[in-house]
C-alpha atoms as a PDB file:
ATOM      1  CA  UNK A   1       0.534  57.840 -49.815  1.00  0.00           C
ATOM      2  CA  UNK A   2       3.181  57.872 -47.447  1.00  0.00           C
ATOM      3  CA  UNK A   3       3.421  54.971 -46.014  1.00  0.00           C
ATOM      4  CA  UNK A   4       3.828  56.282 -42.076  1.00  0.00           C
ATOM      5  CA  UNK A   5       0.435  57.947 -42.819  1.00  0.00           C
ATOM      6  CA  UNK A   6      -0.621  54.775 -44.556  1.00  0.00           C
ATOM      7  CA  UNK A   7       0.313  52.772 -41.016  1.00  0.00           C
ATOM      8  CA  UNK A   8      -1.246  55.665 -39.172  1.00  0.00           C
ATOM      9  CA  UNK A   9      -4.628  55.635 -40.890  1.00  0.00           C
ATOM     10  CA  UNK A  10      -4.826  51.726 -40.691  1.00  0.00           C
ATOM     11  CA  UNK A  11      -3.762  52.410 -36.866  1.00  0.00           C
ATOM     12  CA  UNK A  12      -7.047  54.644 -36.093  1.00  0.00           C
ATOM     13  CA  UNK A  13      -9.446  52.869 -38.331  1.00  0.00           C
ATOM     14  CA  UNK A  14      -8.338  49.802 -36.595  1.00  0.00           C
ATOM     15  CA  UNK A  15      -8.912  51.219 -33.018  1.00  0.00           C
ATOM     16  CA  UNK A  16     -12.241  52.856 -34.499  1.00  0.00           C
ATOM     17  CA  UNK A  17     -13.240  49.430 -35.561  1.00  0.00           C
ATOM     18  CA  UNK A  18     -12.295  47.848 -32.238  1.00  0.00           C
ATOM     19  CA  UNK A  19     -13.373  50.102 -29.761  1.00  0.00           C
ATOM     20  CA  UNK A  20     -17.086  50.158 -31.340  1.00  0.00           C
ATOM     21  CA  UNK A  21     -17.309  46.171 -31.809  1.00  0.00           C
ATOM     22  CA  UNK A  22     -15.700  46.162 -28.000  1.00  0.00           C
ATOM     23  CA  UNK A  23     -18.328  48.351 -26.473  1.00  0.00           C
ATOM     24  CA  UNK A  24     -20.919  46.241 -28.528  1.00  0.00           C
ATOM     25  CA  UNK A  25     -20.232  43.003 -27.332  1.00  0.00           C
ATOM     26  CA  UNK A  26     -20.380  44.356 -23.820  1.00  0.00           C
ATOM     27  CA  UNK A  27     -23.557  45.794 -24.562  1.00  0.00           C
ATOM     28  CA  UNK A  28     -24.591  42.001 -23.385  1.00  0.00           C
ATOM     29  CA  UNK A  29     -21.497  39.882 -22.629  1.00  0.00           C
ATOM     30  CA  UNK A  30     -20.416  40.618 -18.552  1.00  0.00           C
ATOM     31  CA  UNK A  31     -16.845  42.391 -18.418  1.00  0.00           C
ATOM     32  CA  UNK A  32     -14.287  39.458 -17.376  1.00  0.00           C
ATOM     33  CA  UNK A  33     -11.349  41.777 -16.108  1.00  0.00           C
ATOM     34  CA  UNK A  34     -10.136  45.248 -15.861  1.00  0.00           C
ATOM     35  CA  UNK A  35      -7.048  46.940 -16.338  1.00  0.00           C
ATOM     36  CA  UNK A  36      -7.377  48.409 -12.529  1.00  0.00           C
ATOM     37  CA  UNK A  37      -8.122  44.609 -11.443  1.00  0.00           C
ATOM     38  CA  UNK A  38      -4.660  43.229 -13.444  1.00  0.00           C
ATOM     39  CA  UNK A  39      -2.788  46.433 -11.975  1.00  0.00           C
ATOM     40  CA  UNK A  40      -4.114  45.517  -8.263  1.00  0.00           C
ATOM     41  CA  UNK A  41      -3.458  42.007  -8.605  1.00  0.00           C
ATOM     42  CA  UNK A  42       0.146  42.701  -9.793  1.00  0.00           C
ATOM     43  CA  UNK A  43       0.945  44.922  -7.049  1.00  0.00           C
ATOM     44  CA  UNK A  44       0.140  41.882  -4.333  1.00  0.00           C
ATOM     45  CA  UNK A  45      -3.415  42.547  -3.826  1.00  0.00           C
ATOM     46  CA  UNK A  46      -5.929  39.530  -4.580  1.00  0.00           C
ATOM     47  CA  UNK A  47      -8.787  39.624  -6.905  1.00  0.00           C
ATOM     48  CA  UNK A  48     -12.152  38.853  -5.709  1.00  0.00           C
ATOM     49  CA  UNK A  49     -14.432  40.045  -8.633  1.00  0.00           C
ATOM     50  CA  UNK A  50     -17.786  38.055  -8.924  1.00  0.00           C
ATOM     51  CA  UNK A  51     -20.418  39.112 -11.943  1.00  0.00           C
ATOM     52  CA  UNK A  52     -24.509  39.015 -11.431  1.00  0.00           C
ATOM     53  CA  UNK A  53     -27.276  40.332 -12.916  1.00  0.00           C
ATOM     54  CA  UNK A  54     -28.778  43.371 -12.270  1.00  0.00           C
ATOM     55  CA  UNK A  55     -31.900  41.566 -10.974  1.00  0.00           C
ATOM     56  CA  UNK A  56     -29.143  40.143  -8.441  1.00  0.00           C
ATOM     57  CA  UNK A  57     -28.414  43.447  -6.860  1.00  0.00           C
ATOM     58  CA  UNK A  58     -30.333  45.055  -4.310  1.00  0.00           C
ATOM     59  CA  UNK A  59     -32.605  48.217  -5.487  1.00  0.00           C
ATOM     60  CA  UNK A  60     -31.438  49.722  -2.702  1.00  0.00           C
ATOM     61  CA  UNK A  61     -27.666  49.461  -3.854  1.00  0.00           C
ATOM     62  CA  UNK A  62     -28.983  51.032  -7.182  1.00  0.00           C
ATOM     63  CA  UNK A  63     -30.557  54.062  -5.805  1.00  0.00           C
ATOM     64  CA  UNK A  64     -27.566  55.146  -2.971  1.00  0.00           C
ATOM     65  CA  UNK A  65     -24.864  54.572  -5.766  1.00  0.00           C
ATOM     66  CA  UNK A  66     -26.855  56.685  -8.300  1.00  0.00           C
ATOM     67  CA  UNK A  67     -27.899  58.925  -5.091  1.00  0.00           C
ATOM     68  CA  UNK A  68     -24.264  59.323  -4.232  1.00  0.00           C
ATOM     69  CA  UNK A  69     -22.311  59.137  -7.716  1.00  0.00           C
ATOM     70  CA  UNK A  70     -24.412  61.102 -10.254  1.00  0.00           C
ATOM     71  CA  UNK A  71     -27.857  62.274  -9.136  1.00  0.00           C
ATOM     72  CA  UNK A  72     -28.611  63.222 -13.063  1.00  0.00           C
ATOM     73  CA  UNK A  73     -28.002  59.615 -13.973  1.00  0.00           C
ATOM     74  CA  UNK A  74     -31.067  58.996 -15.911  1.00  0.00           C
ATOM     75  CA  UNK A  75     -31.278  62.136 -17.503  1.00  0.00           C
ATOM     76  CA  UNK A  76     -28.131  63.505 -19.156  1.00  0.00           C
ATOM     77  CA  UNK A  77     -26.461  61.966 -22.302  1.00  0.00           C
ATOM     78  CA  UNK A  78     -23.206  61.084 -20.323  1.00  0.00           C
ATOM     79  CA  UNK A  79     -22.102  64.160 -18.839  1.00  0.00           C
ATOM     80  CA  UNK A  80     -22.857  66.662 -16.076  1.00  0.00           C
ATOM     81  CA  UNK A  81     -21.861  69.947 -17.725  1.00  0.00           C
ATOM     82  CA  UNK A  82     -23.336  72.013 -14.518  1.00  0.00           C
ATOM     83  CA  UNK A  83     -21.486  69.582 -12.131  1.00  0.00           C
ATOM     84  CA  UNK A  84     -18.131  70.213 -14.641  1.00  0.00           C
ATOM     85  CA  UNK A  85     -18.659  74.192 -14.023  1.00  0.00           C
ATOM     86  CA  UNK A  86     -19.026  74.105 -10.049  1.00  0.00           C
ATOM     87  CA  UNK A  87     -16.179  71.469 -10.558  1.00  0.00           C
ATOM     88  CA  UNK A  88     -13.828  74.064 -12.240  1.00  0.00           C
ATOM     89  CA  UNK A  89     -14.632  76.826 -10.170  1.00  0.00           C
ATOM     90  CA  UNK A  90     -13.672  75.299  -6.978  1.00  0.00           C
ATOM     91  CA  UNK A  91     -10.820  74.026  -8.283  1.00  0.00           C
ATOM     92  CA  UNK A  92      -9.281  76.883  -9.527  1.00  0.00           C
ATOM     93  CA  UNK A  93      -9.332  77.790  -5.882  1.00  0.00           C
ATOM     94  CA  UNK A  94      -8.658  74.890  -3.597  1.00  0.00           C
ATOM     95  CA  UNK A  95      -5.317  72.769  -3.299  1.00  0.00           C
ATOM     96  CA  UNK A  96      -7.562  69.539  -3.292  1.00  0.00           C
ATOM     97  CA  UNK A  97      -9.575  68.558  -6.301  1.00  0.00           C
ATOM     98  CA  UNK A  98     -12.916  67.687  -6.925  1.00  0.00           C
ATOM     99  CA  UNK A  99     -14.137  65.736  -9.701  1.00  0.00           C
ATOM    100  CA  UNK A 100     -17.451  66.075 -11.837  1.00  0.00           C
ATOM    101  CA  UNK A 101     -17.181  62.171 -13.173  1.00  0.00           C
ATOM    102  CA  UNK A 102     -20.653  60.623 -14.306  1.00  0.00           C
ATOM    103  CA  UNK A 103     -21.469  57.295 -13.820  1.00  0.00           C
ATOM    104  CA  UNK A 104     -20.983  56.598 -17.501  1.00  0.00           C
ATOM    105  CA  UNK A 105     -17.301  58.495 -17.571  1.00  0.00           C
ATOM    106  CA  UNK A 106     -16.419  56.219 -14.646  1.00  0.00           C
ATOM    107  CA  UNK A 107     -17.784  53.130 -16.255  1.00  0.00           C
ATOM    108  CA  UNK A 108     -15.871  53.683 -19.564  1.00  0.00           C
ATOM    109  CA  UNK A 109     -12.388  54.409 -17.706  1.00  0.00           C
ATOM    110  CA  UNK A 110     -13.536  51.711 -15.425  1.00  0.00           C
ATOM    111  CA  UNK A 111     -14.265  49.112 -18.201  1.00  0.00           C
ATOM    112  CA  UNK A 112     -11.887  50.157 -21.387  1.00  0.00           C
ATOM    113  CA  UNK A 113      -9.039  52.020 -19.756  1.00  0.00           C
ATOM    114  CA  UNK A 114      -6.294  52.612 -17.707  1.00  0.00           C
ATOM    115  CA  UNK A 115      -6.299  54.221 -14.288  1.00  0.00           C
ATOM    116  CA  UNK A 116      -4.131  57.675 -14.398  1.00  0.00           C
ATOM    117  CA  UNK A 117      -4.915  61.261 -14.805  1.00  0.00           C
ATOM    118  CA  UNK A 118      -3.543  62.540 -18.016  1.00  0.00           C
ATOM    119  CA  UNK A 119      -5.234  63.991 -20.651  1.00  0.00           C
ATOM    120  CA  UNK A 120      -4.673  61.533 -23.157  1.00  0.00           C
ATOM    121  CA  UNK A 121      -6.546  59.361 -21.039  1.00  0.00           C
ATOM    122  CA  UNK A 122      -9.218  61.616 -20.240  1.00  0.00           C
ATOM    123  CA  UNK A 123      -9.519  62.262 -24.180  1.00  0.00           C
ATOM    124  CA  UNK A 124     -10.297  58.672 -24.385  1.00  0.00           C
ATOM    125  CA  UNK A 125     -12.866  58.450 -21.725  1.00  0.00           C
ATOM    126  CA  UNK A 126     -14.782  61.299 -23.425  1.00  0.00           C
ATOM    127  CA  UNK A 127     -15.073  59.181 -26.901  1.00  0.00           C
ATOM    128  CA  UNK A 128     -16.059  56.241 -24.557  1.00  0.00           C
ATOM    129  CA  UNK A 129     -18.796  57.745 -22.849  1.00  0.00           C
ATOM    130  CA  UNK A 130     -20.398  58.819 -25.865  1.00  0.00           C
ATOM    131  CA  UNK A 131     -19.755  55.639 -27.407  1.00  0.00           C
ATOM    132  CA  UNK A 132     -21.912  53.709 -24.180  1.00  0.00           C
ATOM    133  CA  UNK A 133     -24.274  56.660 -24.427  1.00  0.00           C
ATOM    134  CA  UNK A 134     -25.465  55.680 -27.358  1.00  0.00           C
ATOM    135  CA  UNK A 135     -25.143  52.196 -28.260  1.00  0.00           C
ATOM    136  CA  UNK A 136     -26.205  50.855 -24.207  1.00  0.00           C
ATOM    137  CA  UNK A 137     -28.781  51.888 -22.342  1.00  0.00           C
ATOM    138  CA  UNK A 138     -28.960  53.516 -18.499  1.00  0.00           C
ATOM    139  CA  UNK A 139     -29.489  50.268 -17.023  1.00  0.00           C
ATOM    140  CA  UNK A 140     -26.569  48.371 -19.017  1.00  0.00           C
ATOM    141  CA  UNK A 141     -24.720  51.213 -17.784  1.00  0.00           C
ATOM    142  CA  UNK A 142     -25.067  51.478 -14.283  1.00  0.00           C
ATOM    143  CA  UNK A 143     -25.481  47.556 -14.267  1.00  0.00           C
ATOM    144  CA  UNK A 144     -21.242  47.194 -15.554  1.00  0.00           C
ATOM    145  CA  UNK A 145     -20.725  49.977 -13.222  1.00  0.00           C
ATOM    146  CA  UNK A 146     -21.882  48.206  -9.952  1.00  0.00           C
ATOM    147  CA  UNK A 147     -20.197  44.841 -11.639  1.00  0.00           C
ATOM    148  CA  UNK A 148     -16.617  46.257 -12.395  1.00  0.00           C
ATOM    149  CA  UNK A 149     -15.955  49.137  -9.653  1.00  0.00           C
ATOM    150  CA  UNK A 150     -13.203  48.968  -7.208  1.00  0.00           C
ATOM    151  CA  UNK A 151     -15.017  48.242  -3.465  1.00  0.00           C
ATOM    152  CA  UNK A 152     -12.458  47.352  -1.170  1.00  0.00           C
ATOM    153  CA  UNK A 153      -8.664  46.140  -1.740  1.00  0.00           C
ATOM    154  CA  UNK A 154      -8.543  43.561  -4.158  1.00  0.00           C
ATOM    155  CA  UNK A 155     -12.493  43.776  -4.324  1.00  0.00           C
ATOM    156  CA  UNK A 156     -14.545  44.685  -6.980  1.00  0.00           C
ATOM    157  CA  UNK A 157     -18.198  44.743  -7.723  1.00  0.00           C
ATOM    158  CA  UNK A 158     -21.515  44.820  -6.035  1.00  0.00           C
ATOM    159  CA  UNK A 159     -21.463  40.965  -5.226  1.00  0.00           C
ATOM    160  CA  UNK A 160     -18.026  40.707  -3.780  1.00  0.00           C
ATOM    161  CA  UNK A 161     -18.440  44.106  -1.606  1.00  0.00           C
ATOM    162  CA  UNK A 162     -21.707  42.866  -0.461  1.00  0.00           C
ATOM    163  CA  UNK A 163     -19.884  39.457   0.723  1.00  0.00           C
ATOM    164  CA  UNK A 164     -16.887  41.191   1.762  1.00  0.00           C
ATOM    165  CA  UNK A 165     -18.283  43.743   3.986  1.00  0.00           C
ATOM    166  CA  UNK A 166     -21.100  42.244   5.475  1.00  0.00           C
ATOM    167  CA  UNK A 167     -21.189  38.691   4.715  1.00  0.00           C
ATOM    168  CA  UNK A 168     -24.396  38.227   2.448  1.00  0.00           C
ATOM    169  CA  UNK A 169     -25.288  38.288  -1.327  1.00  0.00           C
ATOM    170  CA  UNK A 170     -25.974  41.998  -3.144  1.00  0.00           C
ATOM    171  CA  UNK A 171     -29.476  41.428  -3.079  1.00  0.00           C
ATOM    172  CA  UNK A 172     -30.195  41.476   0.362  1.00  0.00           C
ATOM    173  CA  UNK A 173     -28.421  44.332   0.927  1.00  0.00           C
ATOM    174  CA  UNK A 174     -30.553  46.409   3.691  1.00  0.00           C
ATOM    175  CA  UNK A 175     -31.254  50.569   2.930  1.00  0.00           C
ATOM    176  CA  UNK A 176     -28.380  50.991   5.291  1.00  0.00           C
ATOM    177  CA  UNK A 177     -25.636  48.574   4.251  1.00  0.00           C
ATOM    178  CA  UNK A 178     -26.258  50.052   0.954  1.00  0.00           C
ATOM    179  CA  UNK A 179     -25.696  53.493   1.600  1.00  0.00           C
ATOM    180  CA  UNK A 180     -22.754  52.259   3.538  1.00  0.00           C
ATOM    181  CA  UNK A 181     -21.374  50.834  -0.055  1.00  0.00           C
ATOM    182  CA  UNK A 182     -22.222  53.491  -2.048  1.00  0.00           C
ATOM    183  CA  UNK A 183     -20.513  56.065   1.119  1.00  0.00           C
ATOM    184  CA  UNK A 184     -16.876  54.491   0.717  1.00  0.00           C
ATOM    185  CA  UNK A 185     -17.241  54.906  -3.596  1.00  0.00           C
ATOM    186  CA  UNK A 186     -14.742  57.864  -3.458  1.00  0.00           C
ATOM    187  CA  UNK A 187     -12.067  56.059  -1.653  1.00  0.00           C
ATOM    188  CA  UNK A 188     -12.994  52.283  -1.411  1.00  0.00           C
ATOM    189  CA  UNK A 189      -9.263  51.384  -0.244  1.00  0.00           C
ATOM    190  CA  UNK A 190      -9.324  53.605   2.655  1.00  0.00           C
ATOM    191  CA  UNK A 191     -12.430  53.668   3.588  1.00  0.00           C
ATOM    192  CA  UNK A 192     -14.705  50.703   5.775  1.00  0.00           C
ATOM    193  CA  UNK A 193     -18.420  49.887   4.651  1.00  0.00           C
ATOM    194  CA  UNK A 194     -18.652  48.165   8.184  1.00  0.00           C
ATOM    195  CA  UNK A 195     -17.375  49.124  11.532  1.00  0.00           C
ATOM    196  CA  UNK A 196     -17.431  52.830   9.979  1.00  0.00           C
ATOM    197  CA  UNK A 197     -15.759  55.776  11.186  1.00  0.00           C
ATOM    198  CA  UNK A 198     -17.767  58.977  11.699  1.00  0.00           C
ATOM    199  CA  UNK A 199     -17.120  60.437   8.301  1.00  0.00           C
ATOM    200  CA  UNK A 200     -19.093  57.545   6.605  1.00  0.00           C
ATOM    201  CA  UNK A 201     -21.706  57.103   9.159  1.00  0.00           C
ATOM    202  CA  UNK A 202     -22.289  60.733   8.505  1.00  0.00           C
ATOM    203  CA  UNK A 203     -21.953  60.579   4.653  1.00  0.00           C
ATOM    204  CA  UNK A 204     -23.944  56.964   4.824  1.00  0.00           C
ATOM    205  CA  UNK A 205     -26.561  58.690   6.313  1.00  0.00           C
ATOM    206  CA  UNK A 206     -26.922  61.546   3.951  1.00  0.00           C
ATOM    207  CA  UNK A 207     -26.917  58.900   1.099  1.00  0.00           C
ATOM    208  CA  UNK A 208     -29.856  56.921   2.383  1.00  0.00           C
ATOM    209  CA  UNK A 209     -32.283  60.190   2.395  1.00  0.00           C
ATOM    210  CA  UNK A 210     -31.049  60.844  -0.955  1.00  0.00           C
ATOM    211  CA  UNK A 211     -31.404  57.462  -2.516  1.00  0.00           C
ATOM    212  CA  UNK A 212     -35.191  57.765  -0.466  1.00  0.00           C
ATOM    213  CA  UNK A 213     -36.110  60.335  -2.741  1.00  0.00           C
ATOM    214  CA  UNK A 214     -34.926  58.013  -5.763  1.00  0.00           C
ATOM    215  CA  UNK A 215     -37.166  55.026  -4.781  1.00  0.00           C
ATOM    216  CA  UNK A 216     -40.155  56.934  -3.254  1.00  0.00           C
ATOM    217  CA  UNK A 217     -40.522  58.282  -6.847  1.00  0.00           C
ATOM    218  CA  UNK A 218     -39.531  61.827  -5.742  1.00  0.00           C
ATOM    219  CA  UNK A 219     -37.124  61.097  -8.904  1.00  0.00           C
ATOM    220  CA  UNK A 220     -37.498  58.918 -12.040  1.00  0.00           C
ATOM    221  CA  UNK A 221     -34.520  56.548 -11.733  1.00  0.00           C
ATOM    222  CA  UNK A 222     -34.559  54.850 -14.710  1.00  0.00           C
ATOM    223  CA  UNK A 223     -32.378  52.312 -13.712  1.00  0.00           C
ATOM    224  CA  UNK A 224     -33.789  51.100 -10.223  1.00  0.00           C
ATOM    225  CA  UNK A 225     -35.993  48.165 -11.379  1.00  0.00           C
END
């Protein structure tokens, strides 16, 4: 064999090998650091990351982020191919984007990749998702989600937005305070969770009937207990 091809085999079985073996060891040990975090911290910001349980965060929390983030959560196998069609469609048309990101996509670009927008990346993030899809389930999930998301500068996770914002630990987050959390999601860096502006009052607001709906059992949300 030639031996580029020979390196370039041993090259993809190796990520192959790594990737699954990564994905299974988070499948119960908590993710230390992201790539996002190290980029952050480079760029001056600090790092204020703190891991719990998912019996440490507020069911409240659970239901506005799933409420707000990916209302099909608990029932498709990673991706929102309806939410992906609507997503193309206005795009094709409108100068601003909007994305069609699962919770799952987000958690594997959050967890194994790099932040940009190319399609190398995005190529990645597909293989991820399945990979999660299938070897951890909805609550491991959304439980790494709510641990390793960006929530303010230099913050990240449910625990250190719920101290950051409004002083107290993620399970004692009220209805409110919650949907405040899960309200500033799209643009946590710009956006307050307390002392709000009138775009995520509104939006908070909107959240909290939806995650209703989620706990009242209007929904199964498999990952809310």
């Amino acid at each position: 064999m030639n031996p580029f091809l020979r390196w370039a085999l041993y090259l993809v079985v190796g990520f192959f090998i790594f990737s699954i073996l990564s994905v299974a060891v988070h499948r119960f040990v908590p993710v230390p650091v992201t790539i996002l975090m190290l980029q952050r911290l480079a760029e001056g910001e600090g790092l204020d990351h703190r891991w719990v349980s998912a019996g440490d965060i507020s069911p409240h929390l659970k239901a506005a982020v799933v409420a707000a983030e990916d209302a099909k959560f608990c029932t498709h196998s990673g991706f929102d191919f309806e939410a992906i069609e609507k997503a193309q469609t206005y795009n094709a048309t409108h100068r601003k984007k909007r994305g069609a990101s699962t919770i799952s996509q987000q958690t594997a670009k959050n967890v194994f990749l790099w932040p940009s927008r190319s399609w190398v990346r995005k190529g990645f993030e597909v293989y991820y998702t399945g990979l999660i899809e299938v070897m951890w389930p909805k609550d491991r999930i959304l439980e790494v989600y709510l641990n390793s998301v960006e929530w303010g500068p230099g913050v990240y996770g449910a625990e250190s937005a719920s101290r950051y914002w409004f002083g107290k630990s993620a399970k004692d987050l009220t209805r409110a305070e919650a949907a405040r959390l899960a309200a500033i999601l799209p643009s946590p860096r710009k956006w307050k969770a307390a002392k709000s502006g009138k775009y995520v009052q509104k939006r908070s607001g909107k959240i909290q009937a939806a995650a209703r709906t989620f706990q009242n059992g209007g929904i199964d949300l498999c990952a809310a207990d």
